[in-house]
PDB file of N, CA and C in Angstrom:
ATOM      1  N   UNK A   1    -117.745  28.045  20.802  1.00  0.00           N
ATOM      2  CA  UNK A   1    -118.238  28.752  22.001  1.00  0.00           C
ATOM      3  C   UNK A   1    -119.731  29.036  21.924  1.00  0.00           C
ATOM      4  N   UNK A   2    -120.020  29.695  22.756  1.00  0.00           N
ATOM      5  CA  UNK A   2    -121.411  30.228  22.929  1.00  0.00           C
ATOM      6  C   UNK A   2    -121.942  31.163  21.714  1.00  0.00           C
ATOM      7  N   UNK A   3    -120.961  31.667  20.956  1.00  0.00           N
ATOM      8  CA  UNK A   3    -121.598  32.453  19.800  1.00  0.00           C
ATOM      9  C   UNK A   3    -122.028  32.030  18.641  1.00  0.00           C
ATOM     10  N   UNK A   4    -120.866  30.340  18.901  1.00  0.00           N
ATOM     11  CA  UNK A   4    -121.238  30.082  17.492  1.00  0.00           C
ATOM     12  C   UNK A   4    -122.420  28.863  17.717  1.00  0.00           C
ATOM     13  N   UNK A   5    -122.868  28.341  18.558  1.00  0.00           N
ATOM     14  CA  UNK A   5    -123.909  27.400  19.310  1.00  0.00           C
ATOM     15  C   UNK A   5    -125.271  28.493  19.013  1.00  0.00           C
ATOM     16  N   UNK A   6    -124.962  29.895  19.129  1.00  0.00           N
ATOM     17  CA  UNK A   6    -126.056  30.898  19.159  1.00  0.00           C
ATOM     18  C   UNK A   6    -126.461  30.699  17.637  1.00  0.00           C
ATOM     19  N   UNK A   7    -125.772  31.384  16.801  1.00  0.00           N
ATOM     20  CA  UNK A   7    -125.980  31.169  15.384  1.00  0.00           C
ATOM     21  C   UNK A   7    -126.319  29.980  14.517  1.00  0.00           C
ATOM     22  N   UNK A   8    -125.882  28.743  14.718  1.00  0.00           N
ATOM     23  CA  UNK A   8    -126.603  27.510  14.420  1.00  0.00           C
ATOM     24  C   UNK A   8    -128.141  27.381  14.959  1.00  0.00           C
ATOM     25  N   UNK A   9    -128.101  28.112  16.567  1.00  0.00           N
ATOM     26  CA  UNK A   9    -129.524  28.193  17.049  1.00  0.00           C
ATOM     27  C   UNK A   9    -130.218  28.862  15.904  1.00  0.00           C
ATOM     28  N   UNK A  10    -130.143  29.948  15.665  1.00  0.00           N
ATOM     29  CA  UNK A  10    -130.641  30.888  14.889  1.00  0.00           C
ATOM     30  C   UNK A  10    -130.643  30.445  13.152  1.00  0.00           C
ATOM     31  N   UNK A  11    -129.973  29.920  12.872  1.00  0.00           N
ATOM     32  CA  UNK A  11    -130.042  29.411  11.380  1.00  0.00           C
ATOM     33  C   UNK A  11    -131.153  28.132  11.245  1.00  0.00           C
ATOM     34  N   UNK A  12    -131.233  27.394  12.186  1.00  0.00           N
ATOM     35  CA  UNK A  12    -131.705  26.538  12.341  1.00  0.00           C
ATOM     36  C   UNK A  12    -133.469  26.675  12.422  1.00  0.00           C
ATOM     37  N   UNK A  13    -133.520  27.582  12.876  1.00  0.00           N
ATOM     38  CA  UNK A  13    -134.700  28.372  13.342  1.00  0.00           C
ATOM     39  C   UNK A  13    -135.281  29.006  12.330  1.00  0.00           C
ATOM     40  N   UNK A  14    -134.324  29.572  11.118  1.00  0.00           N
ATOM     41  CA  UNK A  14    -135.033  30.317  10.115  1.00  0.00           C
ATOM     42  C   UNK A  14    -135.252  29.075   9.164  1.00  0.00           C
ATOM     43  N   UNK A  15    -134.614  27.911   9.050  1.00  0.00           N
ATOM     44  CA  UNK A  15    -134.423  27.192   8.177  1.00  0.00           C
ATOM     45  C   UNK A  15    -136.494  26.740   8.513  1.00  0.00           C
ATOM     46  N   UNK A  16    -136.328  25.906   9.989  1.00  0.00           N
ATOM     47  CA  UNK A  16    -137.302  25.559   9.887  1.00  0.00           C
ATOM     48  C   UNK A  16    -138.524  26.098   9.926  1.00  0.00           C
ATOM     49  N   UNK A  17    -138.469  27.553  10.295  1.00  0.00           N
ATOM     50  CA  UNK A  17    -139.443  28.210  10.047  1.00  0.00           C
ATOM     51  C   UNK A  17    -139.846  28.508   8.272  1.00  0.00           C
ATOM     52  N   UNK A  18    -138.709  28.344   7.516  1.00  0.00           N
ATOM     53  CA  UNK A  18    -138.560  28.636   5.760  1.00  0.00           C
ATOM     54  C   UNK A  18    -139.310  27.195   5.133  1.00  0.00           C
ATOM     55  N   UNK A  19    -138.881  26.254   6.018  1.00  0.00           N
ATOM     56  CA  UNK A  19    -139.838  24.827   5.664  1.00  0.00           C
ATOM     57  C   UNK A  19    -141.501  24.699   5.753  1.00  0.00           C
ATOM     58  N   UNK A  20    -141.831  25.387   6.503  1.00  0.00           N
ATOM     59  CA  UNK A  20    -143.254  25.337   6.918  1.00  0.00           C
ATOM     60  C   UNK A  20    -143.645  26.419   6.584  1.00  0.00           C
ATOM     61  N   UNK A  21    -143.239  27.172   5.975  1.00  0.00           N
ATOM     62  CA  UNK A  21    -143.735  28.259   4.832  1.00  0.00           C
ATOM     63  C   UNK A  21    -144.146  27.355   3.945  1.00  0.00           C
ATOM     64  N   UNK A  22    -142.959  27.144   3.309  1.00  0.00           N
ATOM     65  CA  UNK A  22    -142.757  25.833   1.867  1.00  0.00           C
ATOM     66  C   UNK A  22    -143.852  24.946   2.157  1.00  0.00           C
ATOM     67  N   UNK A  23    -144.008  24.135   2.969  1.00  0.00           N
ATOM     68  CA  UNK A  23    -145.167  23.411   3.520  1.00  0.00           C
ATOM     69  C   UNK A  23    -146.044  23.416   3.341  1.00  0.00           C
ATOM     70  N   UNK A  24    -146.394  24.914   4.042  1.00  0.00           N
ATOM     71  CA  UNK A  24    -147.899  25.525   4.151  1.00  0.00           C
ATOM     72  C   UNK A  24    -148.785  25.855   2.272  1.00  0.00           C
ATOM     73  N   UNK A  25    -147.577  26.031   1.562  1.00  0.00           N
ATOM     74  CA  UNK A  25    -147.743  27.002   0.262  1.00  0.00           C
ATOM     75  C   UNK A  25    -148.206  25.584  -0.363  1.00  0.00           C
ATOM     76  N   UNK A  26    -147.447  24.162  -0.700  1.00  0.00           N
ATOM     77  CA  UNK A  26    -147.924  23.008  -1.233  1.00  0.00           C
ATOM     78  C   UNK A  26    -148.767  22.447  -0.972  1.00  0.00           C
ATOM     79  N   UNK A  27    -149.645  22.449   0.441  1.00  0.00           N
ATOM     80  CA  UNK A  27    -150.937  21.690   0.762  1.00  0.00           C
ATOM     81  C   UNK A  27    -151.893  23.359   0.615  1.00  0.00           C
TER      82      UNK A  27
END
């Protein structure tokens, strides 16, 4: 349903925001 479409939104979101941390820290 819609809650769990919400939460993949949201995991997804921290993930790639946690990548371009990681990113940012190696260059």
């Amino acid at each position: 349903g819609y809650i769990v479409l919400g939460f993949l939104f949201v995991l997804f979101a921290l993930l790639y925001a946690l990548k371009k941390e990681v990113w940012k820290d190696l260059h």
